[in-house]
N, C-alpha and C. Protein backbone atom coordinates (compact mmCIF):
# COMPACT_ATOMS: atom_id res chain seq x y z
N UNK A 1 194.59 169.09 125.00
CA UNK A 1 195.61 169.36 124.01
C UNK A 1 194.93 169.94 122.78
N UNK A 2 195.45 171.15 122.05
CA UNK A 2 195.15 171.75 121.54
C UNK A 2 195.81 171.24 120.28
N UNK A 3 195.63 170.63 118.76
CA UNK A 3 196.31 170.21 117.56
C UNK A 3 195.74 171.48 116.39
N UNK A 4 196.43 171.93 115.87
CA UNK A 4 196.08 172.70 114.71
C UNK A 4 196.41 171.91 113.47
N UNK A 5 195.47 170.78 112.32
CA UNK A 5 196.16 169.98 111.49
C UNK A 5 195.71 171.17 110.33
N UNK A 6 196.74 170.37 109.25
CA UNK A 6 196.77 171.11 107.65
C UNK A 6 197.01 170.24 107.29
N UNK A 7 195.96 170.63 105.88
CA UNK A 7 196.23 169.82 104.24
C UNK A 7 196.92 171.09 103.36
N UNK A 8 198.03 170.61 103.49
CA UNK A 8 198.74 171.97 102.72
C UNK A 8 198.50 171.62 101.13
N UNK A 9 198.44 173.03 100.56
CA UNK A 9 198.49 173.62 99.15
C UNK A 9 198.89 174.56 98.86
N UNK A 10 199.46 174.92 97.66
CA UNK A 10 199.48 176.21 97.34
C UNK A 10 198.42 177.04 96.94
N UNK A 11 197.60 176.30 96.43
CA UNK A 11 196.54 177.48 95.99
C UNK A 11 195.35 177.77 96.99
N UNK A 12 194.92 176.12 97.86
CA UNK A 12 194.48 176.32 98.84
C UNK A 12 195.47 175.42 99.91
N UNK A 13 195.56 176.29 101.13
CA UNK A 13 196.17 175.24 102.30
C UNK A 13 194.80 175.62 103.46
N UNK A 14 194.22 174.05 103.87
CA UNK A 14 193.19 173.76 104.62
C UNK A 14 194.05 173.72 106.27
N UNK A 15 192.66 174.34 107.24
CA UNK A 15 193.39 174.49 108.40
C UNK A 15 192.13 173.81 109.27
N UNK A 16 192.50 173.09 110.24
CA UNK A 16 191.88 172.88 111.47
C UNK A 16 191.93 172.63 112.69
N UNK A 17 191.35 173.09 113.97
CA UNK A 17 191.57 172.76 114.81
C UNK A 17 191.22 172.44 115.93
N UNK A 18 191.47 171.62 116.37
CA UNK A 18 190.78 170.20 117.14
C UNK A 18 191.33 170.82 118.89
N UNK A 19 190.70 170.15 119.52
CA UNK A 19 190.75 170.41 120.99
C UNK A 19 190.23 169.06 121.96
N UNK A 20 191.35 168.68 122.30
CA UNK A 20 191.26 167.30 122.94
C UNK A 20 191.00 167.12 124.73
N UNK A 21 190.45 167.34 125.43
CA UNK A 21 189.88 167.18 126.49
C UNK A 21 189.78 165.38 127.14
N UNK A 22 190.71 165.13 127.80
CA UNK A 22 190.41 163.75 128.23
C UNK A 22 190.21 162.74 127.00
N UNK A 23 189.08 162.31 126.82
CA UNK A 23 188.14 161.16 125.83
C UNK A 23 187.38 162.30 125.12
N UNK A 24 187.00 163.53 125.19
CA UNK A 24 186.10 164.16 124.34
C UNK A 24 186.86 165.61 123.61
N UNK A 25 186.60 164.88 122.14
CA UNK A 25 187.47 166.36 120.94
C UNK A 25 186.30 167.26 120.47
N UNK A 26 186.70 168.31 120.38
CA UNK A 26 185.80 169.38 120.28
C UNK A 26 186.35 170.59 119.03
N UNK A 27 185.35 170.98 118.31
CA UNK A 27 185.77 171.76 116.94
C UNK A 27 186.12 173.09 117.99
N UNK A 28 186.88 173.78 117.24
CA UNK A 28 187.48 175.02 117.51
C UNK A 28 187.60 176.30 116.62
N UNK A 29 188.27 175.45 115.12
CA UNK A 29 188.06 176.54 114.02
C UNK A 29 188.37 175.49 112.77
N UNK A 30 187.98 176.32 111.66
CA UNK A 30 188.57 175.93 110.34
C UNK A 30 188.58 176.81 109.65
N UNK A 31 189.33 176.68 108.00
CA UNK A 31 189.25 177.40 107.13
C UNK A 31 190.60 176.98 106.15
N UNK A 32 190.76 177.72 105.20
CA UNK A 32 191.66 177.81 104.51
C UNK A 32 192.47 179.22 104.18
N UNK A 33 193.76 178.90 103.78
CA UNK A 33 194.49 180.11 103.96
C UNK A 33 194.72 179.85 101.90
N UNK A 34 194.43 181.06 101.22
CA UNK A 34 193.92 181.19 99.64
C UNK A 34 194.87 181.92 99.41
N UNK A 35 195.42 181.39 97.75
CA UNK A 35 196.02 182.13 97.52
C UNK A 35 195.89 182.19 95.40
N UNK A 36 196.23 183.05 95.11
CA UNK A 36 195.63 183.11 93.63
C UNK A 36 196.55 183.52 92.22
N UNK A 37 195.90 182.25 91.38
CA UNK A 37 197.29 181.99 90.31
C UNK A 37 197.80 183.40 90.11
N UNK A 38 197.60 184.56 90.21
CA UNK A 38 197.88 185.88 89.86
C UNK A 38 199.36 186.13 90.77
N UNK A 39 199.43 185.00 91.82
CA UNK A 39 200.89 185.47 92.93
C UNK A 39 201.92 185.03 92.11
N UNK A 40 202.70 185.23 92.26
CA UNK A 40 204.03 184.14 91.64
C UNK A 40 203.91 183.46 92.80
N UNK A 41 204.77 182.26 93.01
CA UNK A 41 205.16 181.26 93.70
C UNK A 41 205.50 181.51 95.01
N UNK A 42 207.06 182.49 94.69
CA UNK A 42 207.09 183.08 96.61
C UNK A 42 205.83 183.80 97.29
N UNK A 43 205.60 184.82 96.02
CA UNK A 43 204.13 185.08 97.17
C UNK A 43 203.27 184.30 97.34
N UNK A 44 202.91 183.13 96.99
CA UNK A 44 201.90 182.18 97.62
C UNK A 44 202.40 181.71 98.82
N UNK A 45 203.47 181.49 98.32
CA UNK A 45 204.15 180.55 99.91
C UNK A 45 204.90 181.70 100.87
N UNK A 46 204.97 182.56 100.67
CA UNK A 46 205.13 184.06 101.94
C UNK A 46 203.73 184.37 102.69
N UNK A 47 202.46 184.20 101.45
CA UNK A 47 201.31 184.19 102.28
C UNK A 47 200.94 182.94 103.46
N UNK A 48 201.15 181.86 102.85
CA UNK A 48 201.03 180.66 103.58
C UNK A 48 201.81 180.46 104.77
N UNK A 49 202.70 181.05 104.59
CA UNK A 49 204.07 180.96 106.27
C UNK A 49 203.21 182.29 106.95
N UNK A 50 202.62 183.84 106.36
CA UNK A 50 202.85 184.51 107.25
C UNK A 50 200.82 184.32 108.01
N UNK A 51 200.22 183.88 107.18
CA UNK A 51 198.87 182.75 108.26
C UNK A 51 199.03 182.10 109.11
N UNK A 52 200.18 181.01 108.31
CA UNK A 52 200.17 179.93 109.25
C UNK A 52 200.51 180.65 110.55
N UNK A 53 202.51 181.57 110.71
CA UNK A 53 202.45 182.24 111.85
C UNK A 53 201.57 182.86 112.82
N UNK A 54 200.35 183.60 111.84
CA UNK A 54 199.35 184.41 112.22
C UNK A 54 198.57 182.97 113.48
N UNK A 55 198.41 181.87 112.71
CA UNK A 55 197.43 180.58 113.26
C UNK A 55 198.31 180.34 114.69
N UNK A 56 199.40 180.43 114.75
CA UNK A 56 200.27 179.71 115.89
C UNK A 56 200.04 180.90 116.77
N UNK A 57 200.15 181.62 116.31
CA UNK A 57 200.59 182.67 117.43
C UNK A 57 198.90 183.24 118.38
N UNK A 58 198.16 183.04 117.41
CA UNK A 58 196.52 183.51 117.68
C UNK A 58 196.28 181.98 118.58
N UNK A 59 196.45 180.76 118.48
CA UNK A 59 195.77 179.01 118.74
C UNK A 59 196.72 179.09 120.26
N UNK A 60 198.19 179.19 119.81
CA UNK A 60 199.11 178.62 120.06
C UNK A 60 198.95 176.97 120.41
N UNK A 61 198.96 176.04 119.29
CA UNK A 61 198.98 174.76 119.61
C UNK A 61 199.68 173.92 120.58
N UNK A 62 199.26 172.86 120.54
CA UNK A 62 200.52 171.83 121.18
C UNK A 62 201.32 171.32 120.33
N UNK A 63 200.13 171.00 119.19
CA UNK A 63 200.87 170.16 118.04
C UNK A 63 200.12 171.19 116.54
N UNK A 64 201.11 170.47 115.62
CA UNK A 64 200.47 170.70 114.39
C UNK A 64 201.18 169.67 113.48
N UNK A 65 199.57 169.01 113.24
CA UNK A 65 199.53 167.75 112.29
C UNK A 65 199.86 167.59 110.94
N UNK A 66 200.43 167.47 110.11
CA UNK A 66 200.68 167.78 108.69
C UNK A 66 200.21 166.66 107.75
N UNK A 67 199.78 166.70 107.07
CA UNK A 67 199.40 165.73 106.23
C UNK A 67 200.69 165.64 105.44
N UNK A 68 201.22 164.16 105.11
CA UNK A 68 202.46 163.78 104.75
C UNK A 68 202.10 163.77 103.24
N UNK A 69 203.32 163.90 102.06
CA UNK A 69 202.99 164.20 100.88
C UNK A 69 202.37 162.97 100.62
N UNK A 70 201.81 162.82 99.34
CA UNK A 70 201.96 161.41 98.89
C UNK A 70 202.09 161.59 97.02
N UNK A 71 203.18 161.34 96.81
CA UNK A 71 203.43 161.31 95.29
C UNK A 71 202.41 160.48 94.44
N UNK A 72 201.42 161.08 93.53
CA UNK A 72 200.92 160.53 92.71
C UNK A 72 201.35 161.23 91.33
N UNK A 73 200.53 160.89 90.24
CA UNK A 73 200.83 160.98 88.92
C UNK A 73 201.45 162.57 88.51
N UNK A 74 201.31 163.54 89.22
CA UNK A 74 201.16 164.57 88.63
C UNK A 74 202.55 165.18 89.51
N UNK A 75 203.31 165.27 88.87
CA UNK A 75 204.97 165.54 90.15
C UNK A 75 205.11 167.19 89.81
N UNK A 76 204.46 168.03 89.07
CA UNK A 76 204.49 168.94 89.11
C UNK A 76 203.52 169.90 90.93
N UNK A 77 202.31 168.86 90.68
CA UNK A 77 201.51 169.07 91.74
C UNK A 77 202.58 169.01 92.78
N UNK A 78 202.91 167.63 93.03
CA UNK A 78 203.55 166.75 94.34
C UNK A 78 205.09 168.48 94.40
N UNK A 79 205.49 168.68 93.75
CA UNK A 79 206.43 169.88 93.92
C UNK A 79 205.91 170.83 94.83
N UNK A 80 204.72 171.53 94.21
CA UNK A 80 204.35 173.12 94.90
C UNK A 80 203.58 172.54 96.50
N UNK A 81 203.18 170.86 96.10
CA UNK A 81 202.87 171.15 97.89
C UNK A 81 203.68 170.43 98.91
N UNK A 82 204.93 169.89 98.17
CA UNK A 82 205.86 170.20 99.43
C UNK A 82 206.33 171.27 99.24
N UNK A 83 206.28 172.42 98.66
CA UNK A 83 206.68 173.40 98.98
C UNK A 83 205.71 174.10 99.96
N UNK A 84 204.75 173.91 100.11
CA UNK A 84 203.43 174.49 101.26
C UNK A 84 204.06 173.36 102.14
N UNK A 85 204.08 172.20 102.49
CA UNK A 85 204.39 171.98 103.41
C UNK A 85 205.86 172.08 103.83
N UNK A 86 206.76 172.49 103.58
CA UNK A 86 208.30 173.28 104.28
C UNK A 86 207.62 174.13 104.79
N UNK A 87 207.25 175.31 104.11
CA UNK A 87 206.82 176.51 104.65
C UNK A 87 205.94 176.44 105.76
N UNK A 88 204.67 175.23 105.83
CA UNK A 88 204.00 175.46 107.03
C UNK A 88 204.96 174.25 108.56
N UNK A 89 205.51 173.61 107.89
CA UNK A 89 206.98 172.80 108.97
C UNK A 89 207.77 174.30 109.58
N UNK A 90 208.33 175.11 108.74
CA UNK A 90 208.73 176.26 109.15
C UNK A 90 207.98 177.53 110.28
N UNK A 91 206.99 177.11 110.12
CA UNK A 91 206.51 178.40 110.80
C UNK A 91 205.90 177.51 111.85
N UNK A 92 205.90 176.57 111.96
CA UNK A 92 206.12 175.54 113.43
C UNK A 92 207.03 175.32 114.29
N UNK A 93 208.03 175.61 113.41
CA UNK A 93 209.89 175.31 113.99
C UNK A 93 209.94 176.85 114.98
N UNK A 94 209.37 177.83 113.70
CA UNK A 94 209.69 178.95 114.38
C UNK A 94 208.98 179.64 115.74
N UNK A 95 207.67 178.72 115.56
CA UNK A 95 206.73 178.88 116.79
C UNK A 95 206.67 177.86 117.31
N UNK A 96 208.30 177.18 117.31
CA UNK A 96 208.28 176.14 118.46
C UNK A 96 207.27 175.30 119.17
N UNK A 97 206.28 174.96 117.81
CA UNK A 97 205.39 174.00 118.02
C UNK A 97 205.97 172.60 117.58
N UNK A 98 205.66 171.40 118.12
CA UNK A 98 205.96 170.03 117.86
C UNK A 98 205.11 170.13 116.82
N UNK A 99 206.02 168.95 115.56
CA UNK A 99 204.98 168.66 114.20
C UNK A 99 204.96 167.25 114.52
N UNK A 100 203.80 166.56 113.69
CA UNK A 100 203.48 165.15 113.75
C UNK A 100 203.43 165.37 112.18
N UNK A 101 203.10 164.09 111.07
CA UNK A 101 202.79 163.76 109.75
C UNK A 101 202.42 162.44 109.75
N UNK A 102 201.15 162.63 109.16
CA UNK A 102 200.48 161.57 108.67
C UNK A 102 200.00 161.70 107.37
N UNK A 103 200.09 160.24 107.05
CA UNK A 103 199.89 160.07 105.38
C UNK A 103 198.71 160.03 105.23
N UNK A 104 198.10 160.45 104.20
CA UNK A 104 196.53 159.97 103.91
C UNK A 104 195.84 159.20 104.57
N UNK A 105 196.37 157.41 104.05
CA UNK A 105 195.84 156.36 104.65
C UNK A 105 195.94 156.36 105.68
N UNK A 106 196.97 156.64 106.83
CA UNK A 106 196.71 156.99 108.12
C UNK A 106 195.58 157.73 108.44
N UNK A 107 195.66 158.77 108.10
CA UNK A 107 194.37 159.41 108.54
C UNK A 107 193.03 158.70 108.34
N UNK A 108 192.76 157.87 107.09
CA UNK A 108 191.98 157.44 106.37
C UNK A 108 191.48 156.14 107.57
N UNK A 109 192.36 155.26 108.48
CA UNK A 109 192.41 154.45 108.93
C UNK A 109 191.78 154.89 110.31
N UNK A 110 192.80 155.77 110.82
CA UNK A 110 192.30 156.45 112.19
C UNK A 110 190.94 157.21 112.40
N UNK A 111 190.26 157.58 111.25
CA UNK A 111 188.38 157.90 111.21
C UNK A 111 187.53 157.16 111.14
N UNK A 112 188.07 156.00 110.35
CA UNK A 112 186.93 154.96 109.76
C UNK A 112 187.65 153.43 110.03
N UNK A 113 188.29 153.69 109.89
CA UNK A 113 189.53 152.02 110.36
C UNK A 113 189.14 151.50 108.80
N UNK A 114 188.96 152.03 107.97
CA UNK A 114 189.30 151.34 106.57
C UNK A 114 190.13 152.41 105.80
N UNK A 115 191.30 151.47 105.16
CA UNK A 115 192.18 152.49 104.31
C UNK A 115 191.89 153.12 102.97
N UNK A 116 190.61 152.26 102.66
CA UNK A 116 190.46 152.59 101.48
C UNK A 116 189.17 153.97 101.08
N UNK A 117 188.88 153.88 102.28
CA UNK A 117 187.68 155.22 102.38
C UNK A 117 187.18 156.04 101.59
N UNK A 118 186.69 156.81 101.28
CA UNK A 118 186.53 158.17 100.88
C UNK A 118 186.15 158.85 101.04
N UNK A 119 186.69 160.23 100.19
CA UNK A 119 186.61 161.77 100.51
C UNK A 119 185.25 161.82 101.64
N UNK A 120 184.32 161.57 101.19
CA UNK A 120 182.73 161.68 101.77
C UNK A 120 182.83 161.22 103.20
N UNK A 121 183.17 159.81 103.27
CA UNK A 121 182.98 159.35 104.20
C UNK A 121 183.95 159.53 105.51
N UNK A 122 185.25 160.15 105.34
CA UNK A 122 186.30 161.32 106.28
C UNK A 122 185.46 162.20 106.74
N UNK A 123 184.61 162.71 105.45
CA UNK A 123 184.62 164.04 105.95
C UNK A 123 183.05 163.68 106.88
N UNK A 124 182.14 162.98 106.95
CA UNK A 124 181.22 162.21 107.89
C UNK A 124 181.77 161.94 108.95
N UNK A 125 182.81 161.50 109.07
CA UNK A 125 183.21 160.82 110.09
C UNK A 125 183.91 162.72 111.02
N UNK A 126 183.98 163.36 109.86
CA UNK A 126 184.98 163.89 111.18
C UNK A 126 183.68 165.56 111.67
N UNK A 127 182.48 165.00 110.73
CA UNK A 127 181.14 166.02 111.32
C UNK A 127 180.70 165.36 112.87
N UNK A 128 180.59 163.63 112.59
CA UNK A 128 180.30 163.11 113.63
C UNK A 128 181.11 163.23 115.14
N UNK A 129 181.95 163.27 114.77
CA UNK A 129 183.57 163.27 115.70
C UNK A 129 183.54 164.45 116.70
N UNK A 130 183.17 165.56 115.55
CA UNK A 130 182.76 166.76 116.30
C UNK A 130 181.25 167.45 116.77
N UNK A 131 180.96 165.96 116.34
CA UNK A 131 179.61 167.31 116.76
C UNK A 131 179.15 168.29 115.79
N UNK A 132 179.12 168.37 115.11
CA UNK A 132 178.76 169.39 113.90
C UNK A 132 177.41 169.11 113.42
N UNK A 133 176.41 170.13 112.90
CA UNK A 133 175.75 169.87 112.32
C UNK A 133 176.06 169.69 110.92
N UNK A 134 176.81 170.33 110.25
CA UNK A 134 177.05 170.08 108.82
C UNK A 134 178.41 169.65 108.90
N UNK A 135 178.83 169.10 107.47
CA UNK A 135 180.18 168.66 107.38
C UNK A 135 180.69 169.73 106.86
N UNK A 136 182.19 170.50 107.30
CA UNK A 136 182.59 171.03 107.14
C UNK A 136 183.09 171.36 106.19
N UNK A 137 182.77 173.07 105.36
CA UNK A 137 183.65 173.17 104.12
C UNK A 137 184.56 174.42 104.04
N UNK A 138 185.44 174.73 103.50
CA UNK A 138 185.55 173.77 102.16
C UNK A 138 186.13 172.47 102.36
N UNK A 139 186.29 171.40 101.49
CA UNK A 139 186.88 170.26 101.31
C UNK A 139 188.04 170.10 102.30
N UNK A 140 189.21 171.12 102.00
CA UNK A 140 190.49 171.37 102.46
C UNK A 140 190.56 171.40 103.93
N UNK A 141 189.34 172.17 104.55
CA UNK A 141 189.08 173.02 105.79
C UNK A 141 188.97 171.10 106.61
N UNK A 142 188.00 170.55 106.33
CA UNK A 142 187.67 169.54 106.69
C UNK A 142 188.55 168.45 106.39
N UNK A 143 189.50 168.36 105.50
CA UNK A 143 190.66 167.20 105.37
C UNK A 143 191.62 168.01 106.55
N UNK A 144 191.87 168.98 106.55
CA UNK A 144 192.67 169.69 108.07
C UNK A 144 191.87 168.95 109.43
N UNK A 145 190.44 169.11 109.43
CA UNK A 145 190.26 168.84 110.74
C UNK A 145 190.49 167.23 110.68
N UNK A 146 190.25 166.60 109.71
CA UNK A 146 190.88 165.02 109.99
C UNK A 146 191.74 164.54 110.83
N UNK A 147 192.59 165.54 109.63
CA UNK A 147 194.33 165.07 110.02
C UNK A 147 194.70 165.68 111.44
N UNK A 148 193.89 166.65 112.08
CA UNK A 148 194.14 167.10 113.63
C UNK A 148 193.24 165.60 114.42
N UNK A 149 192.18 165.17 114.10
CA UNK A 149 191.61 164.22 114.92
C UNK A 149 192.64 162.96 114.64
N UNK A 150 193.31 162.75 113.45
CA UNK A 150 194.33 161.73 113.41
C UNK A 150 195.02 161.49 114.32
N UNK A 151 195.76 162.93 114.67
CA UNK A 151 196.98 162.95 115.75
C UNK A 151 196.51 163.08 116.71
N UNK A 152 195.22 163.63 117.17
CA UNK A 152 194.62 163.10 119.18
C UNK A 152 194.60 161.99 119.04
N UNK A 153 193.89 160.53 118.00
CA UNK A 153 193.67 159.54 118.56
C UNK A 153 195.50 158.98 118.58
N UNK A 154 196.36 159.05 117.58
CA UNK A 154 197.33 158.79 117.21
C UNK A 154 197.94 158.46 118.35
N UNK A 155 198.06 160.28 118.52
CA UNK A 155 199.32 160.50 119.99
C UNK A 155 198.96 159.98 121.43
N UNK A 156 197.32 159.75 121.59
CA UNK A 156 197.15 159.03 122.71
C UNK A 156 197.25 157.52 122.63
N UNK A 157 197.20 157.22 121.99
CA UNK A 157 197.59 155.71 121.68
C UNK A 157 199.11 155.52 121.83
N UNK A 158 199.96 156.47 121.21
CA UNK A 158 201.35 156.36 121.02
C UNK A 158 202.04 156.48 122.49
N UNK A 159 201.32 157.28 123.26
CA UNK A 159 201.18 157.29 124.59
C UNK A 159 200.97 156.43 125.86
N UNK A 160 199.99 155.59 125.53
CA UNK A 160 199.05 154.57 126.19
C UNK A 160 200.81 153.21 125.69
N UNK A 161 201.40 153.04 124.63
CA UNK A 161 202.30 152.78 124.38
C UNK A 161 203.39 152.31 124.75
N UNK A 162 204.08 153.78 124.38
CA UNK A 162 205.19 154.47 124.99
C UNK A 162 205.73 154.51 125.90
N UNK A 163 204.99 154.73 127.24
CA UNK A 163 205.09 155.19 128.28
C UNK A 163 205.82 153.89 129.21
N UNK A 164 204.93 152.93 128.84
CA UNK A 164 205.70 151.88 129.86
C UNK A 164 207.19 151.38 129.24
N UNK A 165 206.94 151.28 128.02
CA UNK A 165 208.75 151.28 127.60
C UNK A 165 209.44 152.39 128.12
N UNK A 166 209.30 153.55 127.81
CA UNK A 166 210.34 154.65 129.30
C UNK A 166 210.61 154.76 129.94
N UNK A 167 209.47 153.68 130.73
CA UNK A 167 209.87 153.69 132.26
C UNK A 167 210.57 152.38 132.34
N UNK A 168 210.58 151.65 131.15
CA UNK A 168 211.53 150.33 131.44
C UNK A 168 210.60 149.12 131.98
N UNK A 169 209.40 149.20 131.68
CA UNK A 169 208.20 148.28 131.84
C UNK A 169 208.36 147.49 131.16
N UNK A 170 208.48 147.33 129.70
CA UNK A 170 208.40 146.52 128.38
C UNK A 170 209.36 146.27 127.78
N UNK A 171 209.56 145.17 127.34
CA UNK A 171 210.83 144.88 126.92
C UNK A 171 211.10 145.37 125.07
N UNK A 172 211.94 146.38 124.68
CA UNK A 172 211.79 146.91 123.57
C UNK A 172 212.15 145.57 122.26
């Protein structure tokens, strides 16, 4: 299974993508899709939908992981990046890819199994994960590949799960 995750932004939105094989995930790509205070607003987020499209259509995923907002102090921030994330939900809908969202601490939990983590130690965890010799940059590029290793361990677990309640195994 192929996951393409994002840490959406407007000024930067981080991309990565993970490749799930049985028990073993494997790097594929990263980067960020840039965009510069000089755009107005729609053109940041026209650039960001017409990448992201560019990403689906070039990967074609299974999934694409989104990092879920999380409102802190600054609600001007928390505005422009749910506005990156509609736009990159959108160009999933439209390339009829399944979305997943996970919150920070999810992700934060599913690398290291502590919620309280940090930046450093994600981004360690997700050099190790892959195999990398260096930890991946920029910052953004590498909080993307997180949040894609989030949703392999996530969705196979949710799976391992799931499955026997569907079939009427487990009592809900």
């Amino acid at each position: 299974m192929l996951t393409l995750g994002i840490d959406p932004g407007t000024a930067t939105t981080g991309f990565g993508l993970v490749r799930q094989q049985g028990d073993k995930l494997s790097y594929v790509s990263c980067g960020c899709i840039l965009t510069t205070p000089k755009d107005t607003s729609q053109g940041r987020l026209a650039k960001i939908y017409q990448e992201m499209k560019q990403l689906i259509t070039a990967h074609k995923p299974d999934y694409v992981a989104v990092e879920r907002l999380f409102f802190g102090e600054n609600t001007k921030t928390a505005m422009a990046v749910g506005q990156a994330r509609g736009i990159v939900l959108l160009a999933a809908a439209e390339g009829k890819v399944r979305v997943a969202e996970y919150t920070p601490l999810e992700v934060k939990i599913a690398l290291t199994g502590y919620g309280k983590a940090e930046k450093r130690q994600i981004q360690q965890m997700v050099r190790v994960m892959l195999k990398l010799n260096d930890i991946p940059k920029p910052d953004d590029a590498a909080d993307a590949l997180a949040v894609a290793i989030c949703h392999l361990h996530s969705h196979k677990f949710k799976e391992r799960v799931m499955a026997p309640r569907q079939a009427g195994l487990v009592g809900v």
